[in-house]
N, C-alpha and C. Protein backbone atom coordinates (compact mmCIF):
# COMPACT_ATOMS: atom_id res chain seq x y z
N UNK A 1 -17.12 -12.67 19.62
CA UNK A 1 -17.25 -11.62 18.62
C UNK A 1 -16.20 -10.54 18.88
N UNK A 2 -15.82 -9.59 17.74
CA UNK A 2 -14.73 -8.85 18.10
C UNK A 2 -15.23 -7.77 18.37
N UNK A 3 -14.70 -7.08 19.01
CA UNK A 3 -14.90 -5.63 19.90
C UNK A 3 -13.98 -4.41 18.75
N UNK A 4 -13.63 -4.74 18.12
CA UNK A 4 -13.06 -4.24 16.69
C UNK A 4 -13.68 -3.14 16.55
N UNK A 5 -13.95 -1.82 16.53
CA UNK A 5 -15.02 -0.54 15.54
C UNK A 5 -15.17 -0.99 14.11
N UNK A 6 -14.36 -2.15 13.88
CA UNK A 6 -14.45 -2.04 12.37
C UNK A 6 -14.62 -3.61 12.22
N UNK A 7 -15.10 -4.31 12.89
CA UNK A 7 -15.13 -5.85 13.04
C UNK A 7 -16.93 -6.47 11.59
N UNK A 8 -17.77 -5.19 11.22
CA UNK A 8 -18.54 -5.74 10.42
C UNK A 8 -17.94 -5.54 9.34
N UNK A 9 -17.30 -4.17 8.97
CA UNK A 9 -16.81 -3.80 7.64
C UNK A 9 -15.78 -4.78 7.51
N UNK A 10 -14.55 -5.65 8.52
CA UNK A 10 -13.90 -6.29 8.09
C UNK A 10 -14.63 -7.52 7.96
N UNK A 11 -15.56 -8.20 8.70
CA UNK A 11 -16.30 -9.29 8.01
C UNK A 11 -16.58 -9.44 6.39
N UNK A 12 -17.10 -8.00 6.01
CA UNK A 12 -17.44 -7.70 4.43
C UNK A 12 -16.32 -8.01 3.64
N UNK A 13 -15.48 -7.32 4.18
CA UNK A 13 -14.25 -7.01 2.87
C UNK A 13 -13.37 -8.47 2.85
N UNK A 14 -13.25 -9.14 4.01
CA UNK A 14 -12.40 -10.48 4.01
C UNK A 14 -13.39 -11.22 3.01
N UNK A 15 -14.69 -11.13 2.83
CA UNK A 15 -15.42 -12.33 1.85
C UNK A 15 -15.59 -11.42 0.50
N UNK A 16 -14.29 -10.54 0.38
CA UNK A 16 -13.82 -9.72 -0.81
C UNK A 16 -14.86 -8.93 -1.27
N UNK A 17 -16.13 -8.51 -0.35
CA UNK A 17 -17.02 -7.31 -0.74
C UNK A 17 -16.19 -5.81 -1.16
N UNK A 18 -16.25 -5.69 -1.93
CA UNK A 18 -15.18 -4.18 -2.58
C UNK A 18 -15.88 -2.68 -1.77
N UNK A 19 -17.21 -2.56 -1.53
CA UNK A 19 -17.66 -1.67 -0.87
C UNK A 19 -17.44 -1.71 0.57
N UNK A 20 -16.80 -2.75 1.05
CA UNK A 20 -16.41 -2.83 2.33
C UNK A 20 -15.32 -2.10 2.94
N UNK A 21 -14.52 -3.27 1.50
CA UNK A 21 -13.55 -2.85 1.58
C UNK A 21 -12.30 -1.59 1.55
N UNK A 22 -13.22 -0.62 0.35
CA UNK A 22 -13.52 1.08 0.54
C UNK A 22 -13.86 1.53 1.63
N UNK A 23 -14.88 0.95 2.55
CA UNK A 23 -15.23 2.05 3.41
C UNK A 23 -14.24 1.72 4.68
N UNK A 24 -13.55 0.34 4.91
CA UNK A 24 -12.63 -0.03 5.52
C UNK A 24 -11.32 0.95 5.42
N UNK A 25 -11.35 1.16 4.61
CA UNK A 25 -10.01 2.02 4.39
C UNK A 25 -10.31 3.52 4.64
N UNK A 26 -11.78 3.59 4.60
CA UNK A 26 -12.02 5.27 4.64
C UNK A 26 -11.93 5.64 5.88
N UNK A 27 -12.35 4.56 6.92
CA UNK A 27 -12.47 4.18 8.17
C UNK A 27 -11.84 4.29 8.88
N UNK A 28 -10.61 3.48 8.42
CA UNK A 28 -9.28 3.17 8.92
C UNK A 28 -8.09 4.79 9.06
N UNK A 29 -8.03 5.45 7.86
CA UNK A 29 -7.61 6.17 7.58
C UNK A 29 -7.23 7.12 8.51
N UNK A 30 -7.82 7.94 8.76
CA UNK A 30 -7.78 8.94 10.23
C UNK A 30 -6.75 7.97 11.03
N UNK A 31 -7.05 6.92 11.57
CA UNK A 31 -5.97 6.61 12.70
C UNK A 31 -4.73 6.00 12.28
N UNK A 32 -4.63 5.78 10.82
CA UNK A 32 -3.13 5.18 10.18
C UNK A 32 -2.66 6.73 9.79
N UNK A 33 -3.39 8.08 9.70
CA UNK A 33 -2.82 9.36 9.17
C UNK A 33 -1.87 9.83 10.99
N UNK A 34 -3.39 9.28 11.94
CA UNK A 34 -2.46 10.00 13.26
C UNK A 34 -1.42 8.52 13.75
N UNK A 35 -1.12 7.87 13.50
CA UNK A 35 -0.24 6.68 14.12
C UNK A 35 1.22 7.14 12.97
N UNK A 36 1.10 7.23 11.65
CA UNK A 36 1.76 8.35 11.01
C UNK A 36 2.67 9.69 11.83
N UNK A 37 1.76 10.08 11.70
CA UNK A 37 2.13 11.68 12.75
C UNK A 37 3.33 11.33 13.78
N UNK A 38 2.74 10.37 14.61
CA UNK A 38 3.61 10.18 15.39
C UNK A 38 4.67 9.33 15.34
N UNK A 39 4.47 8.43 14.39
CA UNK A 39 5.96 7.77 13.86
C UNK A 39 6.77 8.24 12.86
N UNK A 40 6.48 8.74 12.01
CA UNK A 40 7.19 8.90 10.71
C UNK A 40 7.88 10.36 10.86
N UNK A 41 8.28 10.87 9.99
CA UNK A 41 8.75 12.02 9.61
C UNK A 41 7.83 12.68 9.14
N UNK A 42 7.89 13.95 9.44
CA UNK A 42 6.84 15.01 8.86
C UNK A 42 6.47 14.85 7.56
N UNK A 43 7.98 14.84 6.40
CA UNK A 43 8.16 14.75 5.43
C UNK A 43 7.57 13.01 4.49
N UNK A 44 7.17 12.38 5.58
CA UNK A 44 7.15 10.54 5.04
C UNK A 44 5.51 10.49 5.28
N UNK A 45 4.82 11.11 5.88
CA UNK A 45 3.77 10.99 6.37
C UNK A 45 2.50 10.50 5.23
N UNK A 46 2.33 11.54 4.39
CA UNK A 46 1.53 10.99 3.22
C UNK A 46 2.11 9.68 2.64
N UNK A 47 3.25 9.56 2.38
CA UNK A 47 3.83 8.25 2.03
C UNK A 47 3.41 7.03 2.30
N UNK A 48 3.82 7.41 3.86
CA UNK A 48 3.47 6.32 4.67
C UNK A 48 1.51 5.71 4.53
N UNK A 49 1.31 6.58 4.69
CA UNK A 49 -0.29 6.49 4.46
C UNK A 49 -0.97 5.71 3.80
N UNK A 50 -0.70 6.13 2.39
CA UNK A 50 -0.67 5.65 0.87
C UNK A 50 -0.11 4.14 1.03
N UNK A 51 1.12 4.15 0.91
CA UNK A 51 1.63 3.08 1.23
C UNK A 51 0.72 1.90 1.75
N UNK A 52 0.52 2.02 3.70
CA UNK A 52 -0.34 1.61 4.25
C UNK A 52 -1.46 1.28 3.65
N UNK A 53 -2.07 1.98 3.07
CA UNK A 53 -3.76 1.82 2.50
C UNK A 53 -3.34 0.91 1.57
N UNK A 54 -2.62 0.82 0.60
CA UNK A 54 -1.84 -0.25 -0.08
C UNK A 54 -2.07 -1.77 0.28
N UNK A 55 -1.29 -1.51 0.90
CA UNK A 55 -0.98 -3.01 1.68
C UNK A 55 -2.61 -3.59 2.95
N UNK A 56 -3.06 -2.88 3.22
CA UNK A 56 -4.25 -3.32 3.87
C UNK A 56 -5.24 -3.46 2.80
N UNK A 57 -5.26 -2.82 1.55
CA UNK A 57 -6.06 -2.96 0.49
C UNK A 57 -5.54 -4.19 0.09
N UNK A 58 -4.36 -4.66 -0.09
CA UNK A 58 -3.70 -6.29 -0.76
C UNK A 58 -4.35 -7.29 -0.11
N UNK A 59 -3.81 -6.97 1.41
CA UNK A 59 -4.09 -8.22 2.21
C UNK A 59 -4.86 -8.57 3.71
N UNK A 60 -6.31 -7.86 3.02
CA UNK A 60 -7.41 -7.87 3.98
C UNK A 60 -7.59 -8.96 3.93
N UNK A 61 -7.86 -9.27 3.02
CA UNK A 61 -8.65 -10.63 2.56
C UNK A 61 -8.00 -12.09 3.25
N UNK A 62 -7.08 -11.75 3.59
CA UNK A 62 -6.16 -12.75 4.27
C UNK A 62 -6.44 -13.12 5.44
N UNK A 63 -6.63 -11.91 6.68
CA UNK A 63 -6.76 -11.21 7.55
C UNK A 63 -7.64 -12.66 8.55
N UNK A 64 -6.58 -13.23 9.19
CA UNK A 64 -7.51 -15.11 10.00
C UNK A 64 -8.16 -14.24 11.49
N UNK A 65 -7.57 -13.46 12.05
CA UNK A 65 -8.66 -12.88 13.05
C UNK A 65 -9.03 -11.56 12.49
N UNK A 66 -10.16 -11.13 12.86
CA UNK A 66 -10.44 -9.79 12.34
C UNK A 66 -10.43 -8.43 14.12
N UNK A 67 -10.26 -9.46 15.12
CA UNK A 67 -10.09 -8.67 16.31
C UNK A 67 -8.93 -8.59 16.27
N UNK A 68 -7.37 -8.79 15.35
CA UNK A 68 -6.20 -7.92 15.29
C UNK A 68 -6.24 -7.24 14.36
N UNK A 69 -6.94 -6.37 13.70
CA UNK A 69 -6.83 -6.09 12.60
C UNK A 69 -6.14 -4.48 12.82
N UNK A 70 -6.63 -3.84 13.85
CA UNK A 70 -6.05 -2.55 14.24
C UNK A 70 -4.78 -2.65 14.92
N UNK A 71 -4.39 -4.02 15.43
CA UNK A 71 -3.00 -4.07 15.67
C UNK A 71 -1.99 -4.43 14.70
N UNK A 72 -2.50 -5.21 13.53
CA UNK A 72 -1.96 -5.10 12.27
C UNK A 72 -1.55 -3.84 11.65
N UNK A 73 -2.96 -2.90 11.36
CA UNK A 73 -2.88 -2.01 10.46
C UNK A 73 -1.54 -1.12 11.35
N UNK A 74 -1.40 -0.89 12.56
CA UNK A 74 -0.11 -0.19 13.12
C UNK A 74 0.91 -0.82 13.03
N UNK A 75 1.37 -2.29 12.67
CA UNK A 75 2.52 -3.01 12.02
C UNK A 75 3.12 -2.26 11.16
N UNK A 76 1.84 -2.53 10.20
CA UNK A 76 2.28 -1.76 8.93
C UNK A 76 2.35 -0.32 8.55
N UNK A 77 1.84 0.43 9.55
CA UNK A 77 2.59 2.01 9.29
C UNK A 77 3.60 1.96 9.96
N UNK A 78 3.67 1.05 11.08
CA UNK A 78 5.49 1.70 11.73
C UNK A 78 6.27 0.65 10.59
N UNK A 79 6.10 -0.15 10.45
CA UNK A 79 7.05 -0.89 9.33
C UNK A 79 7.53 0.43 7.75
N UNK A 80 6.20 0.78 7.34
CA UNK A 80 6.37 1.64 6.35
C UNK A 80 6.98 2.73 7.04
N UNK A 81 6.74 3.26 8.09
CA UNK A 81 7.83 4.58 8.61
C UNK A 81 9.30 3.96 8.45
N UNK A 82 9.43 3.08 8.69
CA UNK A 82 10.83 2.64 9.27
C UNK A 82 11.44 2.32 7.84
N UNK A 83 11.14 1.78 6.82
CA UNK A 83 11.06 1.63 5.66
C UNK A 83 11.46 3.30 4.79
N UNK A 84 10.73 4.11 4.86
CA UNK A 84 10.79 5.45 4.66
C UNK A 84 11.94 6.08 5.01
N UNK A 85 12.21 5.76 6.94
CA UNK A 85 13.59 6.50 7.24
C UNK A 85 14.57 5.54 6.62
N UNK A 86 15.00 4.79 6.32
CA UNK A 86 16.02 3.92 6.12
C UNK A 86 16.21 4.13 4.67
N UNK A 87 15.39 4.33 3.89
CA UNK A 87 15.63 4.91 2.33
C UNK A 87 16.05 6.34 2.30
N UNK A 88 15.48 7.09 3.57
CA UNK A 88 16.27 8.13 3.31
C UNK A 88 17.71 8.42 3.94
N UNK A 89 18.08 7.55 5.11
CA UNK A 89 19.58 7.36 5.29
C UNK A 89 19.95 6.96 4.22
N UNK A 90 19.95 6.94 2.93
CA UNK A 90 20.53 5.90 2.01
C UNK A 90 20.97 4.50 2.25
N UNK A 91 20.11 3.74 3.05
CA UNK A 91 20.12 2.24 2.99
C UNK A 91 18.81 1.94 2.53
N UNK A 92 19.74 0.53 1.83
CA UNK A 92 18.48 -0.47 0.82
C UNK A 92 17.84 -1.16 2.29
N UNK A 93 16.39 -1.54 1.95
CA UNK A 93 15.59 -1.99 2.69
C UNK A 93 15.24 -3.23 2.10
N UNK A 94 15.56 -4.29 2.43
CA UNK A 94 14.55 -5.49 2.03
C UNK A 94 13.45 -6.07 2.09
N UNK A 95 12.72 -6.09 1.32
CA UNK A 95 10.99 -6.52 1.11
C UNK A 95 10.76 -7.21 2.21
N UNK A 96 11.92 -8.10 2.68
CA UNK A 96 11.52 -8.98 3.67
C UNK A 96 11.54 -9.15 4.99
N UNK A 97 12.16 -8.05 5.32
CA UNK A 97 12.37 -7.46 6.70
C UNK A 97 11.06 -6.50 6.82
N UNK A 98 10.13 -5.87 5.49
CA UNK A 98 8.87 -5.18 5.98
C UNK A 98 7.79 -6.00 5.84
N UNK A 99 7.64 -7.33 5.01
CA UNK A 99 6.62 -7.85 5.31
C UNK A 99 6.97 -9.28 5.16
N UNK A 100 7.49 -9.58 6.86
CA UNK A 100 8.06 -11.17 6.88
C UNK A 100 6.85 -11.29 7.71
N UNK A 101 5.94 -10.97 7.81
CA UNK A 101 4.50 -11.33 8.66
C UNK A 101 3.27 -11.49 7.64
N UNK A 102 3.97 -11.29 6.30
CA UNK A 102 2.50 -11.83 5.27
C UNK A 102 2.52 -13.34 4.91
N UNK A 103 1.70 -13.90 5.46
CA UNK A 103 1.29 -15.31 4.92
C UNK A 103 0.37 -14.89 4.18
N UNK A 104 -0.52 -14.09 3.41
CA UNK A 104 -2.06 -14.23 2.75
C UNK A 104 -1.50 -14.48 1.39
N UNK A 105 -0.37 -14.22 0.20
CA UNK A 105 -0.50 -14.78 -1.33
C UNK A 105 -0.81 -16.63 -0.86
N UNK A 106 -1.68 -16.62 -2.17
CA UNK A 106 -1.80 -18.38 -2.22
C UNK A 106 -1.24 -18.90 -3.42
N UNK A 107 -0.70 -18.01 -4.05
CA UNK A 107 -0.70 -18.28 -5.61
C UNK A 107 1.16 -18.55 -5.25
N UNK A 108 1.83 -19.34 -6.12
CA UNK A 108 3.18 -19.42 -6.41
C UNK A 108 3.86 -17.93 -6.47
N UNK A 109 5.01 -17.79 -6.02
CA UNK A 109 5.71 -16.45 -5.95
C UNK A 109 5.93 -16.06 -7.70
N UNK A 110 6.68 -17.35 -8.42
CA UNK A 110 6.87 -17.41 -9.54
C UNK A 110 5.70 -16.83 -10.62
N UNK A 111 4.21 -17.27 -10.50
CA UNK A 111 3.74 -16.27 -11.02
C UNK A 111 2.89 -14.91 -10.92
N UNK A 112 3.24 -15.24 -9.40
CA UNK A 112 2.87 -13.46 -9.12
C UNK A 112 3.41 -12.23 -9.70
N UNK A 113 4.97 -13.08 -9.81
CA UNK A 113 5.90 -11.97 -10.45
C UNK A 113 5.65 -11.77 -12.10
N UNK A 114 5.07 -12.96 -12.72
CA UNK A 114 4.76 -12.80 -14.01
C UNK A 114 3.72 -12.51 -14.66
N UNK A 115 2.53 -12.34 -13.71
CA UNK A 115 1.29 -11.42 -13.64
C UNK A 115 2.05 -9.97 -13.17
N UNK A 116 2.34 -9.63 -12.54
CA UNK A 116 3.18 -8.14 -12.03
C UNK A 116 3.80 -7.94 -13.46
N UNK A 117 4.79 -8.18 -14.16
CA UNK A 117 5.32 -7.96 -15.36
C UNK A 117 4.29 -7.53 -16.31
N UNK A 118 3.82 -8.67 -16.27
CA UNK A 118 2.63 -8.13 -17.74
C UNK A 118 2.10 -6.93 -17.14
N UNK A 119 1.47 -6.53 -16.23
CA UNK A 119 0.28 -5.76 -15.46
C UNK A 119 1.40 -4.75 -15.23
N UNK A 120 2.45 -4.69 -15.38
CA UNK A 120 3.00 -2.92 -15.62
C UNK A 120 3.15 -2.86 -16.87
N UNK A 121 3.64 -3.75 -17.92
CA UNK A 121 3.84 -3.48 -19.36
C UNK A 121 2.65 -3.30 -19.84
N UNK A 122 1.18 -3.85 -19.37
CA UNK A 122 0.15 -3.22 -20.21
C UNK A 122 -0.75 -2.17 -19.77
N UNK A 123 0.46 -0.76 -18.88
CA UNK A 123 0.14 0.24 -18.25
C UNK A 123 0.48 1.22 -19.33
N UNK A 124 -0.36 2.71 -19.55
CA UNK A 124 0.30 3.38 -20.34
C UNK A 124 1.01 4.09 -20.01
N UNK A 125 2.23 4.56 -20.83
CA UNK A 125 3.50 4.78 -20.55
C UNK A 125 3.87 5.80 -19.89
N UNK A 126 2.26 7.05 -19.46
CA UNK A 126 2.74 8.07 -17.63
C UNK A 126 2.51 7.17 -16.78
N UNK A 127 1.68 6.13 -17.23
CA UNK A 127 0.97 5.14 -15.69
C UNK A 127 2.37 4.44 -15.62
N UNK A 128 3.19 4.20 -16.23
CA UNK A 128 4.00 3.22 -16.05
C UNK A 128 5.37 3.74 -15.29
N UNK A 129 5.67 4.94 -16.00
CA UNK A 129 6.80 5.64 -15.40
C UNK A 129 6.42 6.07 -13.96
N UNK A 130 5.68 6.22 -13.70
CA UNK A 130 5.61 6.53 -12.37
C UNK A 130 5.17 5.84 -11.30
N UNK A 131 4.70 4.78 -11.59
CA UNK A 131 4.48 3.62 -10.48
C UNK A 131 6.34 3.02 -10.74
N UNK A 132 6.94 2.98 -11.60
CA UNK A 132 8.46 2.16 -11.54
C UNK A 132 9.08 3.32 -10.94
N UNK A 133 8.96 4.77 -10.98
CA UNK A 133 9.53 5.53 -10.12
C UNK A 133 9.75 5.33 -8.72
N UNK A 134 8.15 5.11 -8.73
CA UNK A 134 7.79 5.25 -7.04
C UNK A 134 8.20 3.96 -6.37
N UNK A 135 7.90 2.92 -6.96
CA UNK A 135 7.86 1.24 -6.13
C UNK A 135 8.95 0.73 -6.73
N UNK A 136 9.56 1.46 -7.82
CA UNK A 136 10.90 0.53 -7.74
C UNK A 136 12.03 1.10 -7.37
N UNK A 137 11.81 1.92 -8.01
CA UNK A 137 13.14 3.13 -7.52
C UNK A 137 13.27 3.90 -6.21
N UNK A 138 12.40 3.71 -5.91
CA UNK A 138 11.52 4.00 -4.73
C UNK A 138 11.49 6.06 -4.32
N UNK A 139 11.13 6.50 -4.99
CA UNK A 139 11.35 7.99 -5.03
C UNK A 139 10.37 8.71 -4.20
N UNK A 140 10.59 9.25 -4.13
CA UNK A 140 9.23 9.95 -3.24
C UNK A 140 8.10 10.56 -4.29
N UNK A 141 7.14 11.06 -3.66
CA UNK A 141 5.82 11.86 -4.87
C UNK A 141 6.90 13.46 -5.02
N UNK A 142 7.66 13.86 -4.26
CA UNK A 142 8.17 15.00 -4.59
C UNK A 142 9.11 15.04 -5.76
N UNK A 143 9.58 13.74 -5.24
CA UNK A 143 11.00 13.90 -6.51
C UNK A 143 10.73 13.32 -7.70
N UNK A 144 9.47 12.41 -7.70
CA UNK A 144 8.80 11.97 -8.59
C UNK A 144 8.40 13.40 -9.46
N UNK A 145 7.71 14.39 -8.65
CA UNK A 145 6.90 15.24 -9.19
C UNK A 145 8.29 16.46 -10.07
N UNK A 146 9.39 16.52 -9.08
CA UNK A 146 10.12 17.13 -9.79
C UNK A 146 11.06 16.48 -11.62
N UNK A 147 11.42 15.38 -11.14
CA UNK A 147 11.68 14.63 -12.11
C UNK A 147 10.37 14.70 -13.63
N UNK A 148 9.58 14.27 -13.64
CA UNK A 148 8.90 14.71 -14.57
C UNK A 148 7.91 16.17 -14.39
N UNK A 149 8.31 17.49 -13.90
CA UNK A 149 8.02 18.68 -14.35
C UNK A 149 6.36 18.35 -14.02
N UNK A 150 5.63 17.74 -13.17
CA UNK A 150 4.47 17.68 -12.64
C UNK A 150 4.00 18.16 -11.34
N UNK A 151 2.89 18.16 -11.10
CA UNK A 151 2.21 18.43 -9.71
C UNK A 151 2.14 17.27 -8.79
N UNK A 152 2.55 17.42 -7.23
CA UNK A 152 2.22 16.54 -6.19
C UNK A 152 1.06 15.59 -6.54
N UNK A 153 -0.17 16.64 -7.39
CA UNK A 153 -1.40 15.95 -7.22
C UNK A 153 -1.35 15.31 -8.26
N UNK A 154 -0.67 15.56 -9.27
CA UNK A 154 -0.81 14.70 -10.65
C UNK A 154 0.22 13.17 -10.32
N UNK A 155 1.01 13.40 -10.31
CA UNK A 155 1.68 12.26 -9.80
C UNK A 155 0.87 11.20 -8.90
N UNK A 156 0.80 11.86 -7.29
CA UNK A 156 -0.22 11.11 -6.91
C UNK A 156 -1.53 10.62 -7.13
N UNK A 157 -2.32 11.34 -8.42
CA UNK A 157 -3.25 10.94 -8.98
C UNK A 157 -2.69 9.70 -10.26
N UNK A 158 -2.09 9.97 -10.84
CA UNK A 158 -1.23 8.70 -11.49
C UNK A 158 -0.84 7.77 -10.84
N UNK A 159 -0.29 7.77 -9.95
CA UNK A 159 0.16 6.56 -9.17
C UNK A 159 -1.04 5.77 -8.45
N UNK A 160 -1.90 6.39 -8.14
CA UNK A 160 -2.96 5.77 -7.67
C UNK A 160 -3.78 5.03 -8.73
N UNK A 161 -3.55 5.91 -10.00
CA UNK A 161 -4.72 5.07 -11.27
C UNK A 161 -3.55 3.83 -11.72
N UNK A 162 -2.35 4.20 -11.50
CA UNK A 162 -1.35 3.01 -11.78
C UNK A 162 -1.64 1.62 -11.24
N UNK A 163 -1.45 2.21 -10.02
CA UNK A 163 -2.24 0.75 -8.86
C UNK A 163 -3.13 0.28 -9.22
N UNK A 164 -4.66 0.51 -8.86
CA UNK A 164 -5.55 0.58 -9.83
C UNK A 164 -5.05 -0.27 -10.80
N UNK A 165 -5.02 -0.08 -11.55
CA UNK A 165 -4.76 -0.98 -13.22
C UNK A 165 -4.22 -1.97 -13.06
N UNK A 166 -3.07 -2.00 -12.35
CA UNK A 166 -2.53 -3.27 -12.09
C UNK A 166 -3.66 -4.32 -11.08
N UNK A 167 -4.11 -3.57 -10.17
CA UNK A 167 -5.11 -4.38 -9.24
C UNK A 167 -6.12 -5.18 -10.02
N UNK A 168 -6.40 -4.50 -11.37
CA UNK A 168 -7.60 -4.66 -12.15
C UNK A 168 -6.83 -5.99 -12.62
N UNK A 169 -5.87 -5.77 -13.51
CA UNK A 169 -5.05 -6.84 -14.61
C UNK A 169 -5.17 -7.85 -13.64
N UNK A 170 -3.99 -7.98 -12.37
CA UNK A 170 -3.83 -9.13 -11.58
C UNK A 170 -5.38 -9.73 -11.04
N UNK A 171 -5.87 -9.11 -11.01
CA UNK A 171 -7.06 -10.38 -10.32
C UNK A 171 -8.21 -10.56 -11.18
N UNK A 172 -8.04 -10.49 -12.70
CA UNK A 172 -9.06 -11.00 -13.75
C UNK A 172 -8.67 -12.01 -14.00
């Protein structure tokens, strides 16, 4: 059995319980905000976070031991720090240098990408501009927020209902 703090909630959420999987992340949080702190930039920190919760929200469900799961979740904030500084040196980062350790999609790459297409085009058009801000263009919530004349919190409240929607579209 795993010695995990979080080894029942990840039992839940890997057999895709959604309340688990919330409180997994609520859980988690505090120590991906301080593993943050100490990797990232002052300035990348919420980023990184968000980000993180992201990607452990994608691919819990994947997750073949659940006693690495806290050595995972620190993969992926120093990956997303490192990711963060390297966009802000002005170098491109490749998808695949931050997550060449995901085996969990089962589905063909080909139509992941064509579920992703539809599932931003049938976003409405603040939800849309600002998730292609953020994840494609890759901008920050600041420059996001300056670029369209908004608040930190509005943005990041959009971007989060962006996700959201798409999460909803892709897995109906």
């Amino acid at each position: 059995m795993s010695t995990s703090p979080y080894a029942t909630l990840i039992a839940s959420a890997q057999s895709g319980d959604t309340a688990a999987i919330t409180s997994l992340l609520a859980a988690a949080q505090p120590d991906i905000r301080r593993y943050a702190r100490a990797t990232c930039k002052t300035a990348d920190v919420d980023d990184a976070v968000q980000d993180a919760l992201c990607l452990l929200h994608r691919h819990v469900g994947g997750l073949k031991i659940a006693s690495a799961f806290s050595t995972w979740m620190f993969v992926i904030v120093r990956r997303e720090c490192i990711r963060l500084a390297r966009r802000a040196q002005g170098r491109t980062v490749e998808v695949e240098t931050i997550e060449d350790d995901w085996r969990f999609a089962t589905r063909p790459e080909h139509e992941l990408r064509i579920d992703l297409a539809a599932a931003i085009n049938s976003l409405p058009a603040h939800y849309r501009e600002v998730l292609l801000l953020r994840d494609m263009e890759e901008l920050t919530i600041n420059e996001i927020s300056a670029r369209l004349a908004a608040t930190r919190e509005t943005v990041k409240a959009q971007l989060h209902r962006a996700r959201a929607l798409v999460r909803e579209y892709i897995g109906r």
